[in-house]
PDB file of N, CA and C in Angstrom:
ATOM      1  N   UNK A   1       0.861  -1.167   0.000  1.00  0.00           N
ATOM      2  CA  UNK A   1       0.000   0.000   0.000  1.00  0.00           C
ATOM      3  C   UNK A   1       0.906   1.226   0.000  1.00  0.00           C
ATOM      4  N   UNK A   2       0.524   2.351  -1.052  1.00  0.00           N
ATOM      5  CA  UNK A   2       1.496   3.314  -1.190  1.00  0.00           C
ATOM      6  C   UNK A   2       1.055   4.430  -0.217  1.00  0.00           C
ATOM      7  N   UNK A   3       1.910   5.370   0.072  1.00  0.00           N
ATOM      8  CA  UNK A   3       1.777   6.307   1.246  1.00  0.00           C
ATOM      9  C   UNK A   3       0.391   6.881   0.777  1.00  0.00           C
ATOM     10  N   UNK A   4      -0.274   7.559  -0.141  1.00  0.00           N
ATOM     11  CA  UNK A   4      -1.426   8.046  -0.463  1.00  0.00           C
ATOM     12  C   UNK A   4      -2.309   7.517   0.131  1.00  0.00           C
ATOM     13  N   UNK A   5      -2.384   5.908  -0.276  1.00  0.00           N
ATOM     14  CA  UNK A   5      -3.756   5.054  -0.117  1.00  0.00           C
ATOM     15  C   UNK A   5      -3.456   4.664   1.498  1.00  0.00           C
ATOM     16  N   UNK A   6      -2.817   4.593   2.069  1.00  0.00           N
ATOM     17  CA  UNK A   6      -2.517   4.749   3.985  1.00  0.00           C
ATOM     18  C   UNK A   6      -3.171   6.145   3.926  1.00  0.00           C
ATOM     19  N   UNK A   7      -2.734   7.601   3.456  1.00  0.00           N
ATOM     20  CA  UNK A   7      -3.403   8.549   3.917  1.00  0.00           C
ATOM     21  C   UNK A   7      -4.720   8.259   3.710  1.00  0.00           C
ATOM     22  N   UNK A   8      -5.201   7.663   2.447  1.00  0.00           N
ATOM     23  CA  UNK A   8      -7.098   7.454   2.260  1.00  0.00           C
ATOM     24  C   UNK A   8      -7.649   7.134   3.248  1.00  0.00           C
ATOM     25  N   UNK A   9      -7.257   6.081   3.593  1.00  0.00           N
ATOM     26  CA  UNK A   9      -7.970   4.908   4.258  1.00  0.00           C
ATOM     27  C   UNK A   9      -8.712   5.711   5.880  1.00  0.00           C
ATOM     28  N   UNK A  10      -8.279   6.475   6.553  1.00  0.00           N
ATOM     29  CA  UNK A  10      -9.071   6.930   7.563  1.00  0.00           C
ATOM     30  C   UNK A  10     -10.390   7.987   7.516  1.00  0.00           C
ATOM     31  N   UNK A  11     -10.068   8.367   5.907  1.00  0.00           N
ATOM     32  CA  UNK A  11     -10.841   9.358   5.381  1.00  0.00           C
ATOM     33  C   UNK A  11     -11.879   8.433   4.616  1.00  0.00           C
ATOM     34  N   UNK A  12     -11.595   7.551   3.928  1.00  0.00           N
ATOM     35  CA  UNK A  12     -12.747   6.416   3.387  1.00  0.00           C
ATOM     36  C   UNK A  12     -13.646   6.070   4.221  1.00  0.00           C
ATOM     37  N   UNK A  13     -13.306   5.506   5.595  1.00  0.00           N
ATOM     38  CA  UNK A  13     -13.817   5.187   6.888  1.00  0.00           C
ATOM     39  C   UNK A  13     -14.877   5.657   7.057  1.00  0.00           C
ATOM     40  N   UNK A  14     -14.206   7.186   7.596  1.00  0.00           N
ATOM     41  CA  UNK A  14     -15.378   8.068   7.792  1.00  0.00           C
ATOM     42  C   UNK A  14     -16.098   8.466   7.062  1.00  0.00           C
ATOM     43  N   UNK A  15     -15.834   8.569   5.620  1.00  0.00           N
ATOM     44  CA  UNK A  15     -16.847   8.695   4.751  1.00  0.00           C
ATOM     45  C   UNK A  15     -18.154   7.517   4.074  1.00  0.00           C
ATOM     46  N   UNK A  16     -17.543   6.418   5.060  1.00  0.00           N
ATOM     47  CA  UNK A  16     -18.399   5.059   4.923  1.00  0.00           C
ATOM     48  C   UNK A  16     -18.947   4.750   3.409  1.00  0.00           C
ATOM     49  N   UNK A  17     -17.248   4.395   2.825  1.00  0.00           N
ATOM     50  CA  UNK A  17     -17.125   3.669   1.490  1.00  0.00           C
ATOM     51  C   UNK A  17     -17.757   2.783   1.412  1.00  0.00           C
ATOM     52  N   UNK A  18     -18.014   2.021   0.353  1.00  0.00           N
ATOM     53  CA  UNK A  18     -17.786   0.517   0.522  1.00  0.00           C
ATOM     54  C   UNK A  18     -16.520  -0.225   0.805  1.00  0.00           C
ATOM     55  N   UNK A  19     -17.144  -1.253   1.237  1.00  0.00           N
ATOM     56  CA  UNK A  19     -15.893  -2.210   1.731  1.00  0.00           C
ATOM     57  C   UNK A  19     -14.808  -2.741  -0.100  1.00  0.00           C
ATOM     58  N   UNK A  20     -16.002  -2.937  -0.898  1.00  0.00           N
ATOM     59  CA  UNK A  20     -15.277  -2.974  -2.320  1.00  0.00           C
ATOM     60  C   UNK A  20     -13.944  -1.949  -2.648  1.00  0.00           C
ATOM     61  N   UNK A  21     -14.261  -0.820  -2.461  1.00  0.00           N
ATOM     62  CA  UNK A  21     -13.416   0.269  -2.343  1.00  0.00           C
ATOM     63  C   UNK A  21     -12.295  -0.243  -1.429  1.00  0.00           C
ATOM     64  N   UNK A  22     -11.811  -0.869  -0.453  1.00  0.00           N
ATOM     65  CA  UNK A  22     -10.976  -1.052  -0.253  1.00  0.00           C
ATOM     66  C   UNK A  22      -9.817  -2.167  -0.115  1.00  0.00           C
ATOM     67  N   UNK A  23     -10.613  -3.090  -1.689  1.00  0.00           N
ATOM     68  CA  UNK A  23      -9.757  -4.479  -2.102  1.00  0.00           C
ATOM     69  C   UNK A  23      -9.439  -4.232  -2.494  1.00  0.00           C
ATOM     70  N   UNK A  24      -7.700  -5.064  -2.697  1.00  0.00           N
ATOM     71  CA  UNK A  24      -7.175  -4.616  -3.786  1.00  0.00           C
ATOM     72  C   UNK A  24      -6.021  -5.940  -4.688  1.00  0.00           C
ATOM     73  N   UNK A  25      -7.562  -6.940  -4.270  1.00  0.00           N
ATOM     74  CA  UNK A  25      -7.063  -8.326  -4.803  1.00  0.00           C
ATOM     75  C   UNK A  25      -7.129  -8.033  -6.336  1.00  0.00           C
ATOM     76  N   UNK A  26      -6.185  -8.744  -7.217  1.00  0.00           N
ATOM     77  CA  UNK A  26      -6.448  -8.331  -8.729  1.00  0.00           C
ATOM     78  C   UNK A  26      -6.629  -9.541  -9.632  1.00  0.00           C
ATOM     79  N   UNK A  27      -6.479 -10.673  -9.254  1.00  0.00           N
ATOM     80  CA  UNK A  27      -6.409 -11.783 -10.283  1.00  0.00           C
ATOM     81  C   UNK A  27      -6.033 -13.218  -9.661  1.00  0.00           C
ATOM     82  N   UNK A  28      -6.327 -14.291 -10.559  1.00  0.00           N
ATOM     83  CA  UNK A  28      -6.290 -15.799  -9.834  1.00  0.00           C
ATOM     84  C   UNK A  28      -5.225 -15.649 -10.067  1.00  0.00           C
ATOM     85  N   UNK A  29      -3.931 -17.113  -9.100  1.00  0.00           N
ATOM     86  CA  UNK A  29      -3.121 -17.289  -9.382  1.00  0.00           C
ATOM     87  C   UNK A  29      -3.233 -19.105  -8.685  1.00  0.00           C
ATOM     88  N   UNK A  30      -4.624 -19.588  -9.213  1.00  0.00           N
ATOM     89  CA  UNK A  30      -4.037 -20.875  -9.291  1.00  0.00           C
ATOM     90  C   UNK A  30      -5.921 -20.938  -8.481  1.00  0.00           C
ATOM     91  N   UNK A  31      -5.787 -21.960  -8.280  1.00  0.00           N
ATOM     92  CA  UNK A  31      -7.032 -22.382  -8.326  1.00  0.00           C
ATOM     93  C   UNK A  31      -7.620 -21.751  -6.364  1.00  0.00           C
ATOM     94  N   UNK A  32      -6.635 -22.079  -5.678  1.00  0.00           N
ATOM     95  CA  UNK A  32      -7.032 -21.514  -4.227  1.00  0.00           C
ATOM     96  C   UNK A  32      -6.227 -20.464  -3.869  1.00  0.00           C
ATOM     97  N   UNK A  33      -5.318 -19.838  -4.909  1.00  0.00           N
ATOM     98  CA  UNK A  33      -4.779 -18.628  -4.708  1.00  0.00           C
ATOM     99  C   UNK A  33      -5.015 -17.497  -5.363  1.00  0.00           C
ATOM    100  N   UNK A  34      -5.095 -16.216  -4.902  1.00  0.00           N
ATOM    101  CA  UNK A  34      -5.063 -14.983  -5.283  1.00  0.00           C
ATOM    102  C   UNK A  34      -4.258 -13.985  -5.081  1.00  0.00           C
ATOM    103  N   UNK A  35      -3.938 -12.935  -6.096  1.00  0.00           N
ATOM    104  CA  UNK A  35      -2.686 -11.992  -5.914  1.00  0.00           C
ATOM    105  C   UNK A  35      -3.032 -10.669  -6.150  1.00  0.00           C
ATOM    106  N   UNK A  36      -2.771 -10.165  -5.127  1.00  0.00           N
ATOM    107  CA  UNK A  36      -3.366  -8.412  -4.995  1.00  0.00           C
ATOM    108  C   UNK A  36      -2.616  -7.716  -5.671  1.00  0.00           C
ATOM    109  N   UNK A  37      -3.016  -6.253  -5.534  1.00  0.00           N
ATOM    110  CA  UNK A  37      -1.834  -5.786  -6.413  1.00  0.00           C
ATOM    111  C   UNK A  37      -0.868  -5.051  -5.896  1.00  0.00           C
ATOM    112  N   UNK A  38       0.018  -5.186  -5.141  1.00  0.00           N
ATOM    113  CA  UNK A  38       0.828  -5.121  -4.067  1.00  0.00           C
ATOM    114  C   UNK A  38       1.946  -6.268  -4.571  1.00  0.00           C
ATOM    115  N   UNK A  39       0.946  -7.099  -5.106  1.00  0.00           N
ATOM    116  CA  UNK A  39       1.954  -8.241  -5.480  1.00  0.00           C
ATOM    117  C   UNK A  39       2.104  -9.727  -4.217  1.00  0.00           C
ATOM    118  N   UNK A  40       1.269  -9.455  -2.859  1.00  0.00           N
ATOM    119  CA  UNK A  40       1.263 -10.556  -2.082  1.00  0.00           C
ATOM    120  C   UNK A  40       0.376 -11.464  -2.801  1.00  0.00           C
ATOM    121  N   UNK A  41       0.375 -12.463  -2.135  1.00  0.00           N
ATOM    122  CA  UNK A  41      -0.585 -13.889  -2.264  1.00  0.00           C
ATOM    123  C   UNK A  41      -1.621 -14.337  -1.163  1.00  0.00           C
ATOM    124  N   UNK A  42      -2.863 -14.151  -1.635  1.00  0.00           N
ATOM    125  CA  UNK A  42      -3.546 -14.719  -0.622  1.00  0.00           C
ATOM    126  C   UNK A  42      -4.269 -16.412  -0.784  1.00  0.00           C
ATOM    127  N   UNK A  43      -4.126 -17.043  -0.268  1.00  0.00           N
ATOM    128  CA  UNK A  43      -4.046 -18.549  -0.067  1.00  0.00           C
ATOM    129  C   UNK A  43      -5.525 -18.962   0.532  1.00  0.00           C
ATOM    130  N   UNK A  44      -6.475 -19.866   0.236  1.00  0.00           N
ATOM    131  CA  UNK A  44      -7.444 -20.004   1.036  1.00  0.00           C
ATOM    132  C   UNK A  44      -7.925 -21.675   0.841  1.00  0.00           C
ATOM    133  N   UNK A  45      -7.748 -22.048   2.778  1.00  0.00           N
ATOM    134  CA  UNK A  45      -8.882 -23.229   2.339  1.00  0.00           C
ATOM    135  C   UNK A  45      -9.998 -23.095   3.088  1.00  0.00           C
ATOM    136  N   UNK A  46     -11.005 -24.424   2.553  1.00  0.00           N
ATOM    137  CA  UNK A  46     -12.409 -24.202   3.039  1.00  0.00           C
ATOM    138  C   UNK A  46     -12.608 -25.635   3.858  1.00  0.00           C
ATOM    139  N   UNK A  47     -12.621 -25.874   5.213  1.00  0.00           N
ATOM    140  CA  UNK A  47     -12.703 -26.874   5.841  1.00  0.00           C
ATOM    141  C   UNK A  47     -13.942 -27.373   6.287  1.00  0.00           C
ATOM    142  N   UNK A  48     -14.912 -28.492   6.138  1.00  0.00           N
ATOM    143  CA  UNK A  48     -16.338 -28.011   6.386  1.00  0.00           C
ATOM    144  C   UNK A  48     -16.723 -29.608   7.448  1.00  0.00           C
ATOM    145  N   UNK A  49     -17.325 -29.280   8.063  1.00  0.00           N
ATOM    146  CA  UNK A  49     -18.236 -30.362   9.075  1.00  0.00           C
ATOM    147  C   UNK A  49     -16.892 -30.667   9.867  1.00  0.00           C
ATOM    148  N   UNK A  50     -17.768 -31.775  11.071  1.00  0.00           N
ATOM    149  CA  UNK A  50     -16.994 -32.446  11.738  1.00  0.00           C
ATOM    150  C   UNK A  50     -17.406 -33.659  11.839  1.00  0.00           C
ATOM    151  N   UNK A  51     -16.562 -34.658  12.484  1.00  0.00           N
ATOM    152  CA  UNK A  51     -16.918 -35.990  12.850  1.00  0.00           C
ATOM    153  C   UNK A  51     -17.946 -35.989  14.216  1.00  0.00           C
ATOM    154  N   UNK A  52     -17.721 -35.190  15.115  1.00  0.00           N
ATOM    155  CA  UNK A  52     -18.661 -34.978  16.189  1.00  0.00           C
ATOM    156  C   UNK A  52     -19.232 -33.856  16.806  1.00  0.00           C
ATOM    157  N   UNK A  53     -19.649 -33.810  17.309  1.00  0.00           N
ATOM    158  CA  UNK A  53     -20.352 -32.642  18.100  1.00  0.00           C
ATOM    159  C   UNK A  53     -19.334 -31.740  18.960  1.00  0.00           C
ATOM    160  N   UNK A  54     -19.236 -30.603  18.050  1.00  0.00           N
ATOM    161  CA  UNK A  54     -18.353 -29.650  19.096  1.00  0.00           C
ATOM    162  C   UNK A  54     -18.497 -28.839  20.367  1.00  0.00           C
ATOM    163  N   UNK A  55     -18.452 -29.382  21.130  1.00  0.00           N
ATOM    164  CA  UNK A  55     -18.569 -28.663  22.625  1.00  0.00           C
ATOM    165  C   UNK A  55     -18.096 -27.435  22.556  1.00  0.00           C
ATOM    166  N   UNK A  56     -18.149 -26.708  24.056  1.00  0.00           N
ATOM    167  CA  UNK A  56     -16.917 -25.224  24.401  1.00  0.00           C
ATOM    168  C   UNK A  56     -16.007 -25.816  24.990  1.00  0.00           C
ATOM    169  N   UNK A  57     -15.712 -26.611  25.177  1.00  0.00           N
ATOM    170  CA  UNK A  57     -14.071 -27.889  25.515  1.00  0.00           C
ATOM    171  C   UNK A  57     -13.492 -28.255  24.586  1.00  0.00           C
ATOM    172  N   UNK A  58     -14.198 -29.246  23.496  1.00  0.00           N
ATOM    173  CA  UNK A  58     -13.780 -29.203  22.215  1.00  0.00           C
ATOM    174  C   UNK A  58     -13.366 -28.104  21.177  1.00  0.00           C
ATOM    175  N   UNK A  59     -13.952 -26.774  21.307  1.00  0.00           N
ATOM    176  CA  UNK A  59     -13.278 -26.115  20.888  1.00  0.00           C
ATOM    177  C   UNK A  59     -12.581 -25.189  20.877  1.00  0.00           C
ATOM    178  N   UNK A  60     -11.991 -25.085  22.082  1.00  0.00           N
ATOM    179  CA  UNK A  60     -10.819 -24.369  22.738  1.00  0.00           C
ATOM    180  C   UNK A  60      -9.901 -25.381  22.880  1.00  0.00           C
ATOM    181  N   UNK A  61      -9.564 -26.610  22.944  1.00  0.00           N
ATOM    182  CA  UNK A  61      -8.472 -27.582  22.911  1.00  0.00           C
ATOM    183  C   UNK A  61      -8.501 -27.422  20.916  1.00  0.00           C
ATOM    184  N   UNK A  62      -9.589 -27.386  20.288  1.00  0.00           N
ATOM    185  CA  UNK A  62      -8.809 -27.404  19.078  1.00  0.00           C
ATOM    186  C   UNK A  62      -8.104 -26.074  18.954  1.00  0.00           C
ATOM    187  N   UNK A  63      -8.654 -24.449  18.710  1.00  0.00           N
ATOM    188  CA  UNK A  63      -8.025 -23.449  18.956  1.00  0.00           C
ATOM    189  C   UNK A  63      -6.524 -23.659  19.243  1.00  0.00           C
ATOM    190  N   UNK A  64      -6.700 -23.888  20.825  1.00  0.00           N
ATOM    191  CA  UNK A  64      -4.930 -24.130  21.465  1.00  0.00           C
ATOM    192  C   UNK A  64      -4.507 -24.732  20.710  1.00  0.00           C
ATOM    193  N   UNK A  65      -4.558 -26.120  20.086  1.00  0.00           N
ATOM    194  CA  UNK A  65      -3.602 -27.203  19.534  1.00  0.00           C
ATOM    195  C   UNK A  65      -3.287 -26.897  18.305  1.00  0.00           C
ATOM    196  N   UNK A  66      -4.384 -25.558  17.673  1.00  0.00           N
ATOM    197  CA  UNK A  66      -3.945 -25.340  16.496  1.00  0.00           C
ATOM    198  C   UNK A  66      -3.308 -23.788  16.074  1.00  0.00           C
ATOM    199  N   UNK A  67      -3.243 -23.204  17.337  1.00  0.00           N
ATOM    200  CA  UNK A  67      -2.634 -22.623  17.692  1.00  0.00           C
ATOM    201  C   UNK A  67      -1.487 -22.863  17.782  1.00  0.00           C
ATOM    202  N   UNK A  68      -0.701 -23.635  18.548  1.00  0.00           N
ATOM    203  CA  UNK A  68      -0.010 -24.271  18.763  1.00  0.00           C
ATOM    204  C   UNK A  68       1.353 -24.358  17.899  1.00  0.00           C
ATOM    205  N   UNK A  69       0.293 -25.758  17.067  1.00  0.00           N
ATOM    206  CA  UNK A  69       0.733 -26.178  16.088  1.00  0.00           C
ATOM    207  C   UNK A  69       1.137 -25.505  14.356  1.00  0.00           C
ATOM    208  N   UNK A  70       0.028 -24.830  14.287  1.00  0.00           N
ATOM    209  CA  UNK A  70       0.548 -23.774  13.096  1.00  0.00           C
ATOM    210  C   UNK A  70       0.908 -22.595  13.578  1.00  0.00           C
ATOM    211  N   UNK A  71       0.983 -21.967  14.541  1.00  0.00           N
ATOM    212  CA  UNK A  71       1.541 -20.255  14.766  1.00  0.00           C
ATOM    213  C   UNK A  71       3.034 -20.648  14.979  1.00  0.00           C
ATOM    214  N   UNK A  72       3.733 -21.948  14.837  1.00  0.00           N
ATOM    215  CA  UNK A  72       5.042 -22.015  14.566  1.00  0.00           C
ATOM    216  C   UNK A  72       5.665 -22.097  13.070  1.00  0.00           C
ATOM    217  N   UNK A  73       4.653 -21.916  12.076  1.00  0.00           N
ATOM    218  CA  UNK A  73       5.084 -21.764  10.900  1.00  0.00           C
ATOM    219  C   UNK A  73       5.149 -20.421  10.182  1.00  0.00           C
ATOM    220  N   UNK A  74       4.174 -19.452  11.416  1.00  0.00           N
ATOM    221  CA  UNK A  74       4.089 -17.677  10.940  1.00  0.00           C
ATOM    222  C   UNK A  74       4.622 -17.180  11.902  1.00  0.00           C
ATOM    223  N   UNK A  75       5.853 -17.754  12.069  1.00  0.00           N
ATOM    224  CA  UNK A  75       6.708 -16.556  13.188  1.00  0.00           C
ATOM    225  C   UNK A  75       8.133 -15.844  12.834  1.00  0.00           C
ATOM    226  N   UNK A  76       7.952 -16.260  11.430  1.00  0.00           N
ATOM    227  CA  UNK A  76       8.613 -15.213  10.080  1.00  0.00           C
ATOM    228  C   UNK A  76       7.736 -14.049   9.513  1.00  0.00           C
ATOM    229  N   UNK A  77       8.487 -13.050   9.693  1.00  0.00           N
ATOM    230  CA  UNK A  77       7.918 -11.647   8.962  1.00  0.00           C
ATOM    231  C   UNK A  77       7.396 -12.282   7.356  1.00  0.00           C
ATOM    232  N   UNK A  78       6.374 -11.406   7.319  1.00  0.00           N
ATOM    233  CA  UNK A  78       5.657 -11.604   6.255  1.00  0.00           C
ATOM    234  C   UNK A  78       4.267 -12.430   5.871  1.00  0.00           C
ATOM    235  N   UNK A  79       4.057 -13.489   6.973  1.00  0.00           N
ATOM    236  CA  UNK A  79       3.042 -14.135   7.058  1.00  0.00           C
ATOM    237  C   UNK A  79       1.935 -14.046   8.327  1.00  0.00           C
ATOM    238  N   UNK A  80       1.175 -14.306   7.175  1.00  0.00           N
ATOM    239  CA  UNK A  80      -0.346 -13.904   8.202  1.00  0.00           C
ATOM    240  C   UNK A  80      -1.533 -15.235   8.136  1.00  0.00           C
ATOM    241  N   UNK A  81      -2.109 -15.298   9.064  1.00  0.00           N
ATOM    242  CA  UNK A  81      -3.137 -16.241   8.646  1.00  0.00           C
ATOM    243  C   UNK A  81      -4.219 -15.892   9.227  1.00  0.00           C
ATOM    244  N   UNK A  82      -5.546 -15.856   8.685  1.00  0.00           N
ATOM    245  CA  UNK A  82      -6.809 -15.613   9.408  1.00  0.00           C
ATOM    246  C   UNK A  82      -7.701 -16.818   9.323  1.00  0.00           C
ATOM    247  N   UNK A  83      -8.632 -16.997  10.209  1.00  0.00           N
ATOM    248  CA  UNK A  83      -9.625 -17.989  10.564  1.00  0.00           C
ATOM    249  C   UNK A  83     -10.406 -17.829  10.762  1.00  0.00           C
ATOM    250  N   UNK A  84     -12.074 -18.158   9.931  1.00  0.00           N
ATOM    251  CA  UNK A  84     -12.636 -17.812  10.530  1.00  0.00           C
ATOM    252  C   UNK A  84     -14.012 -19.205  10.939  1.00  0.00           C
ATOM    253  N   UNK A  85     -14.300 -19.078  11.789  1.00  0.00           N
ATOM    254  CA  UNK A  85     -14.788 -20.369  12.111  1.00  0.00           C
ATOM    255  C   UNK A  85     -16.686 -20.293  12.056  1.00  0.00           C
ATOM    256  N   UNK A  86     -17.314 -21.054  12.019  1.00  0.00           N
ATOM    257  CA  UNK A  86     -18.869 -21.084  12.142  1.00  0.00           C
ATOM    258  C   UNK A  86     -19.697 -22.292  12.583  1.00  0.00           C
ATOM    259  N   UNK A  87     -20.855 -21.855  13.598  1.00  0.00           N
ATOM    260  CA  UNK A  87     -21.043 -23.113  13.977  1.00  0.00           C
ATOM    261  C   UNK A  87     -22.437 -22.608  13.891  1.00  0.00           C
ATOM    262  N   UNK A  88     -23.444 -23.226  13.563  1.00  0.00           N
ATOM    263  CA  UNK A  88     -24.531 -23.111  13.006  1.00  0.00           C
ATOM    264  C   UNK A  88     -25.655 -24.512  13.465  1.00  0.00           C
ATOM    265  N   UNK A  89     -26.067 -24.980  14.410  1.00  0.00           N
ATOM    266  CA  UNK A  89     -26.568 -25.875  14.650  1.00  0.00           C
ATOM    267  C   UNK A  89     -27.975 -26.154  13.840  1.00  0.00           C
ATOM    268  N   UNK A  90     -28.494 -24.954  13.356  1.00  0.00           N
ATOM    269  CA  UNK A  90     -30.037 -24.806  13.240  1.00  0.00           C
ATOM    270  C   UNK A  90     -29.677 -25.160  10.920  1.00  0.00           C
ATOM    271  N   UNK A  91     -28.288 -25.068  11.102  1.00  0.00           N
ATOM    272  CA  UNK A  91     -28.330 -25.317   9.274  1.00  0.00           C
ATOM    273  C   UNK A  91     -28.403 -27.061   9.389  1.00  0.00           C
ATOM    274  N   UNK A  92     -27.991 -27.725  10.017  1.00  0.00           N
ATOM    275  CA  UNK A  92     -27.622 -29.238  10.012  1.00  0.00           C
ATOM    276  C   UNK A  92     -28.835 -29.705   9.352  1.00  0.00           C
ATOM    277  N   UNK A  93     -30.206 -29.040   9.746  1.00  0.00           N
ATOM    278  CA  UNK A  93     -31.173 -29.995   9.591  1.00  0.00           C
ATOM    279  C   UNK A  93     -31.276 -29.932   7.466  1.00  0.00           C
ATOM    280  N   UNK A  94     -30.801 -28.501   7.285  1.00  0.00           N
ATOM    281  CA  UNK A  94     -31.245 -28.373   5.743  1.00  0.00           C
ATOM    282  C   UNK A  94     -30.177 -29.319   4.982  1.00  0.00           C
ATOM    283  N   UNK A  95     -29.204 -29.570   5.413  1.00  0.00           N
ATOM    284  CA  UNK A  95     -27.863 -30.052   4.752  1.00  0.00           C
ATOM    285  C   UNK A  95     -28.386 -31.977   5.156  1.00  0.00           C
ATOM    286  N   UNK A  96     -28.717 -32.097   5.892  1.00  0.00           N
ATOM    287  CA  UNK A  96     -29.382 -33.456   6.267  1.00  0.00           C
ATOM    288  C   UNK A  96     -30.530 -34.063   4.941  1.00  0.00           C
ATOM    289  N   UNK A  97     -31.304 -32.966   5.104  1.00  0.00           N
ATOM    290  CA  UNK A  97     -32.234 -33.352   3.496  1.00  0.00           C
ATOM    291  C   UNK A  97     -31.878 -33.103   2.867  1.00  0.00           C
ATOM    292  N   UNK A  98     -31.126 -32.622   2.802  1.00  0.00           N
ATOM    293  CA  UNK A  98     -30.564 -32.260   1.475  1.00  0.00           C
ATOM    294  C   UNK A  98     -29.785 -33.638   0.860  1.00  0.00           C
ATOM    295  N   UNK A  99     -28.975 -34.341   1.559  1.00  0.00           N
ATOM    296  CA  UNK A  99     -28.437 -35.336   1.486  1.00  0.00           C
ATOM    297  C   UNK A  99     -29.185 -36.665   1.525  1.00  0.00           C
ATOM    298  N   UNK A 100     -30.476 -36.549   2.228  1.00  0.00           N
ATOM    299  CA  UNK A 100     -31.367 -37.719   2.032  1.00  0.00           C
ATOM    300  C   UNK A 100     -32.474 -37.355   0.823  1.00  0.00           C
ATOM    301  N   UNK A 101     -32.395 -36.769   0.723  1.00  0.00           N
ATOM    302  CA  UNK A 101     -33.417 -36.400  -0.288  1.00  0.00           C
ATOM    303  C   UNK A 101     -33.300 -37.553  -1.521  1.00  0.00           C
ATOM    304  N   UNK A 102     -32.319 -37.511  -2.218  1.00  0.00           N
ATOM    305  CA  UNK A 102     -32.006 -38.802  -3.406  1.00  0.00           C
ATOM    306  C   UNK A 102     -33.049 -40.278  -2.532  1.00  0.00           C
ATOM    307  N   UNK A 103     -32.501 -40.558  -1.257  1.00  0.00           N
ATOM    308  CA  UNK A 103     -32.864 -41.686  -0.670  1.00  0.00           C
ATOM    309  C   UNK A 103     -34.696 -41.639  -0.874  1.00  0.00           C
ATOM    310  N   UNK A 104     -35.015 -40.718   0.078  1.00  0.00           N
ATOM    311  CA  UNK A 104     -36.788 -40.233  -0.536  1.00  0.00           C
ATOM    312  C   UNK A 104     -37.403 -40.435  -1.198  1.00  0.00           C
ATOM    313  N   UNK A 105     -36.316 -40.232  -2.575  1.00  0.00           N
ATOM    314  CA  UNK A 105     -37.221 -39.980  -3.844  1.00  0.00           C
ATOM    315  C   UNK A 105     -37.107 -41.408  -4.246  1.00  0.00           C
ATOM    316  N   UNK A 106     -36.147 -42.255  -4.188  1.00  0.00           N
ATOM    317  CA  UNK A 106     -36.418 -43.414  -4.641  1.00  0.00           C
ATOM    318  C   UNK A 106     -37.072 -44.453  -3.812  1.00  0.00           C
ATOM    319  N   UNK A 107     -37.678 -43.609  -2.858  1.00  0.00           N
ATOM    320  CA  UNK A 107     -38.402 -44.974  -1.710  1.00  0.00           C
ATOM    321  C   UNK A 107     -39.885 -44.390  -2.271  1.00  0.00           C
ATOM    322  N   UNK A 108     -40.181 -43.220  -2.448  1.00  0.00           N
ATOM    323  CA  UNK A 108     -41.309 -42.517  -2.985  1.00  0.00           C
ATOM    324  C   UNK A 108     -41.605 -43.309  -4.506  1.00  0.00           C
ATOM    325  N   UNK A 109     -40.508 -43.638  -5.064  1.00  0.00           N
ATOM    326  CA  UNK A 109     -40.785 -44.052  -6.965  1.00  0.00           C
ATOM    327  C   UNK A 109     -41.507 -45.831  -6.460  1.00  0.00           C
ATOM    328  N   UNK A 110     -40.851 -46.573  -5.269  1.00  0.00           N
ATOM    329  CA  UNK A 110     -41.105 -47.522  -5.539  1.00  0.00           C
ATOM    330  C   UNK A 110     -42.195 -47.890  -4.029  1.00  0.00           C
ATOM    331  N   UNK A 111     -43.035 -47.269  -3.694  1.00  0.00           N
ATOM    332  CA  UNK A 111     -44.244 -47.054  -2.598  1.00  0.00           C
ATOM    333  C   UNK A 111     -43.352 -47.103  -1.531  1.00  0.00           C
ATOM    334  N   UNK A 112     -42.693 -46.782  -1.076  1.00  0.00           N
ATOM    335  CA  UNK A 112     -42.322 -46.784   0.376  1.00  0.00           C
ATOM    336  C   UNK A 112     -42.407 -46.087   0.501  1.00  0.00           C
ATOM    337  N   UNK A 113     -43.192 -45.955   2.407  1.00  0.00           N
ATOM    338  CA  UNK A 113     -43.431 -44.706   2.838  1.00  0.00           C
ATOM    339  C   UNK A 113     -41.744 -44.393   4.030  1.00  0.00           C
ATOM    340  N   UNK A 114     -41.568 -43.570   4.562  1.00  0.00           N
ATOM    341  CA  UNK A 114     -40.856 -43.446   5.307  1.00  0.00           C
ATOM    342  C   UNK A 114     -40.565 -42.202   6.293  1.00  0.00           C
ATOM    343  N   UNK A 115     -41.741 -41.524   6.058  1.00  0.00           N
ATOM    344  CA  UNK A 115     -41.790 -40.334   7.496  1.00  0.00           C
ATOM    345  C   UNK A 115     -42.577 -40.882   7.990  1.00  0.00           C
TER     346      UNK A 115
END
């Protein structure tokens, strides 16, 4: 970011830009990477479900351990990593039919009832 666009940025704020206004990602560079125009790389994965039910125990031992375990690979200048996590109990049920649904329809084609 060049000295100008540091001076913008507190004046954008307050003038309540859009948030668009202040990307300045420019192009793919590979299928889960992107490159601003600054010239960094931003890297992204998408990790989804779990095997069990996450507690507030379960997920502060994962936090720590992954804490842990990867904040020893960004303790070189230049790297950053963000996380952002979601837990959504009330989506499970749509993603559930969603996934039985195929099963349904073919118990429906051949008379089975099953609710």
């Amino acid at each position: 970011m060049n000295f100008l666009d540091k001076l913008a940025v507190p004046f954008q704020k307050a003038m309540k830009q859009s948030i668009a206004s202040f990307i300045r990602l420019e192009t793919s560079d590979g299928e889960t990477t992107i490159a601003a125009a600054d010239g960094s790389l931003v890297s992204y994965v998408k990790v989804e479900g779990s095997r069990q039910i996450i507690g507030e125990e379960e997920y502060k031992h994962i936090v720590d351990s992954s804490t842990i375990k990867i904040g020893a690979r960004f303790d070189r200048q230049g790297h950053a990593m963000q996380v952002y996590f979601c837990r959504d109990p009330d989506r499970i049920r749509k993603e559930l039919e969603r996934h039985v649904q195929p099963s349904r329809t073919t118990a429906e084609n051949i008379g089975l009832e099953i609710d």
